[in-house]
Protein backbone atom coordinates (compact mmCIF):
# COMPACT_ATOMS: atom_id res chain seq x y z
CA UNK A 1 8.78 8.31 -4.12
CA UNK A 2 8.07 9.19 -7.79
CA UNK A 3 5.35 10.75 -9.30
CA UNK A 4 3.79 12.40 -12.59
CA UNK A 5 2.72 15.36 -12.81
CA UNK A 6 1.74 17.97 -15.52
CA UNK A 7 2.03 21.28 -16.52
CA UNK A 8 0.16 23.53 -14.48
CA UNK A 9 -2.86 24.26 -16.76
CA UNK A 10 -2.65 21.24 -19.30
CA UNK A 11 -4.74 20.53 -22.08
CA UNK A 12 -7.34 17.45 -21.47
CA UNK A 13 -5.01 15.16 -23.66
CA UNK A 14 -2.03 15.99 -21.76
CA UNK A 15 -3.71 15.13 -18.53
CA UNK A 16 -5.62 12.22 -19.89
CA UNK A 17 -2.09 10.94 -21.10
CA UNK A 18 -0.25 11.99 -17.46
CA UNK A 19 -3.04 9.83 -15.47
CA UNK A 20 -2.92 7.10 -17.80
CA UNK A 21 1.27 7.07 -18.01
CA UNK A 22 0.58 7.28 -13.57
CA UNK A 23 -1.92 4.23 -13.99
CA UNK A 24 0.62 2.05 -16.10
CA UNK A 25 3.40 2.84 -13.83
CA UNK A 26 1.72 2.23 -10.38
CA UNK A 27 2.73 5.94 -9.19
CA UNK A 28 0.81 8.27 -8.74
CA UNK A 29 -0.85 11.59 -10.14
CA UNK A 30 -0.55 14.75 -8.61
CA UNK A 31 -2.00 17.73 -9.37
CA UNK A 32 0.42 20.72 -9.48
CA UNK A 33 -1.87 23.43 -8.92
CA UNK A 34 0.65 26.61 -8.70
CA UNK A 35 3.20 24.69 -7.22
CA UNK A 36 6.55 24.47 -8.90
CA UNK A 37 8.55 21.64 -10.29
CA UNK A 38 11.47 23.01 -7.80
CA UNK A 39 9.66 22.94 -4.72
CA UNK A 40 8.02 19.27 -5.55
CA UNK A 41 11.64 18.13 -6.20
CA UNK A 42 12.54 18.34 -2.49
CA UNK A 43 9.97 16.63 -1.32
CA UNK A 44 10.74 13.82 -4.47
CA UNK A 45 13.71 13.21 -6.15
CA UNK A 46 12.19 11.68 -9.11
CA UNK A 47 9.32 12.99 -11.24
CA UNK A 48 7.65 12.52 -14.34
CA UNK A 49 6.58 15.40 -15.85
CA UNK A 50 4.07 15.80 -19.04
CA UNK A 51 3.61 19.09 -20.80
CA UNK A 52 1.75 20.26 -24.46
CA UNK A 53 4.69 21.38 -26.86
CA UNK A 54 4.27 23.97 -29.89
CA UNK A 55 4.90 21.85 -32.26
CA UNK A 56 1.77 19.46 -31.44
CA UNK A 57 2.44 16.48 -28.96
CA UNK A 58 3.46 16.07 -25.57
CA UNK A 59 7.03 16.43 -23.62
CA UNK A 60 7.94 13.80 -21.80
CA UNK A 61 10.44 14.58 -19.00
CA UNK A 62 12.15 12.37 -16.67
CA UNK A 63 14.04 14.91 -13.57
CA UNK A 64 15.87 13.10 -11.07
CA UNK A 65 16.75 15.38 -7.93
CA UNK A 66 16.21 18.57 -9.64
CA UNK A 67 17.87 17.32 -13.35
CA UNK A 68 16.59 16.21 -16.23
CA UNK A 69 17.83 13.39 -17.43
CA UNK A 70 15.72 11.87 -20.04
CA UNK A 71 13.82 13.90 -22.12
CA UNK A 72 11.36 13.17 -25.43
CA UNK A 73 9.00 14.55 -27.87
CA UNK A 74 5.43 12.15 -28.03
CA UNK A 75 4.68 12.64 -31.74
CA UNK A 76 2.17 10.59 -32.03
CA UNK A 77 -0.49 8.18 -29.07
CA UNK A 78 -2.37 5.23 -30.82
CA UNK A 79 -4.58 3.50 -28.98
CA UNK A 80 -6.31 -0.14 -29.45
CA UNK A 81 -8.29 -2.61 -27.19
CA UNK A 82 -5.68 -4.43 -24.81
CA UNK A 83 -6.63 -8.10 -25.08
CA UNK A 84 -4.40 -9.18 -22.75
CA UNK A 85 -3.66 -9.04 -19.07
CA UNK A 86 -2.76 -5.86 -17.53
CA UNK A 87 1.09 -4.93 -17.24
CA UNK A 88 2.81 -3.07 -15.24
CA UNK A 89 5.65 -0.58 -16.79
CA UNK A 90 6.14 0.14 -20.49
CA UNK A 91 7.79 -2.04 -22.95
CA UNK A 92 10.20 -0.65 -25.44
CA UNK A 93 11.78 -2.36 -28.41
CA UNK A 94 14.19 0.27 -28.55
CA UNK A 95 17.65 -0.55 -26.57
CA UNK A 96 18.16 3.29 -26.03
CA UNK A 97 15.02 3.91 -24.63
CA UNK A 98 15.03 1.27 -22.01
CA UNK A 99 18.59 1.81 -21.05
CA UNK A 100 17.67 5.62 -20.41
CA UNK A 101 14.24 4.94 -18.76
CA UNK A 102 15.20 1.29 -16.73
CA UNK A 103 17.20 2.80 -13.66
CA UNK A 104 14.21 5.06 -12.78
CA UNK A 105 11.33 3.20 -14.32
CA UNK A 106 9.66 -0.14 -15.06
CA UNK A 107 10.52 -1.30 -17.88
CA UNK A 108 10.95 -4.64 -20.01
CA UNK A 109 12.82 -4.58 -23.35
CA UNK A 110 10.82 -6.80 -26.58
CA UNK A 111 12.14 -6.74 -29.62
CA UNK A 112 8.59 -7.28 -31.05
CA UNK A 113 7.15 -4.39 -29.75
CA UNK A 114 4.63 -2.69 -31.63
CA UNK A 115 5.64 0.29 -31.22
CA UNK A 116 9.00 2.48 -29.24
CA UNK A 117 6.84 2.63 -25.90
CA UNK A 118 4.15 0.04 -24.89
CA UNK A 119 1.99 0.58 -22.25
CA UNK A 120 -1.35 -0.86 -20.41
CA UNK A 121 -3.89 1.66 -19.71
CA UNK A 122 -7.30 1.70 -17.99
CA UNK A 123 -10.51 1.03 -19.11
CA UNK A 124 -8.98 -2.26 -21.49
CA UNK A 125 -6.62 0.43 -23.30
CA UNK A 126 -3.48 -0.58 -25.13
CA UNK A 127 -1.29 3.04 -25.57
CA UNK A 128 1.35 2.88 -28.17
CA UNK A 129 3.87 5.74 -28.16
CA UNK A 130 5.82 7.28 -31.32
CA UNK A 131 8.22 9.59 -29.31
CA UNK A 132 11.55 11.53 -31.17
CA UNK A 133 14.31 11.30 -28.24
């Protein structure tokens, strides 16, 4: 099973963002508490996992059994008022993204994105991701 998580004391953005990344991708949330990414691993081989960064954003890491294999900087989160329906799984415009992210996530490749990474959040949110890979 997959899951996000966070790092263990994030900031209210970073959390906001994990449950919201959770929510679009129908997986669920877990709070780390002082538990470490190592001993979740063996329990799940797959986990998203949000922290803050230094240099203002959010890491995004993808770890598969204990690896990372995808990892990106968020530089930037706009959000609007979805008007649509609800989706599940991001949308990229960006052929390197999805064919990174697609084996271990939902995903749908559109050209005419607005933005890298698409995503449906709660509450009627539209998140738009600007992320340096």
């Amino acid at each position: 099973m997959t899951f996000v998580t966070s790092s263990r004391k994030p900031s209210p953005e970073v959390r906001r963002l994990a449950k919201e990344i959770a929510c679009a991708l129908a997986l669920p949330y877990v709070q780390r508490g002082k538990a470490g990414l190592r001993t979740m691993d063996n329990e799940d081989p797959v986990i998203i996992f949000l922290s803050g960064a230094k240099r203002g954003g959010q890491i995004f890491d993808l770890t598969v059994s204990g690896k990372i294999v995808f990892s990106m900087l968020i530089t930037n989160v706009l959000t609007s008022e979805r008007t649509g329906p609800f989706h599940h799984g991001f949308v990229t415009r960006e052929r390197e993204l999805y064919d990174a992210l697609s084996p271990h996530l939902p995903m749908m490749f559109d050209a005419e994105a607005p933005g890298p990474i698409v995503f449906s959040g709660t509450q009627k949110m539209q998140y738009i991701l600007q992320v340096m890979v």
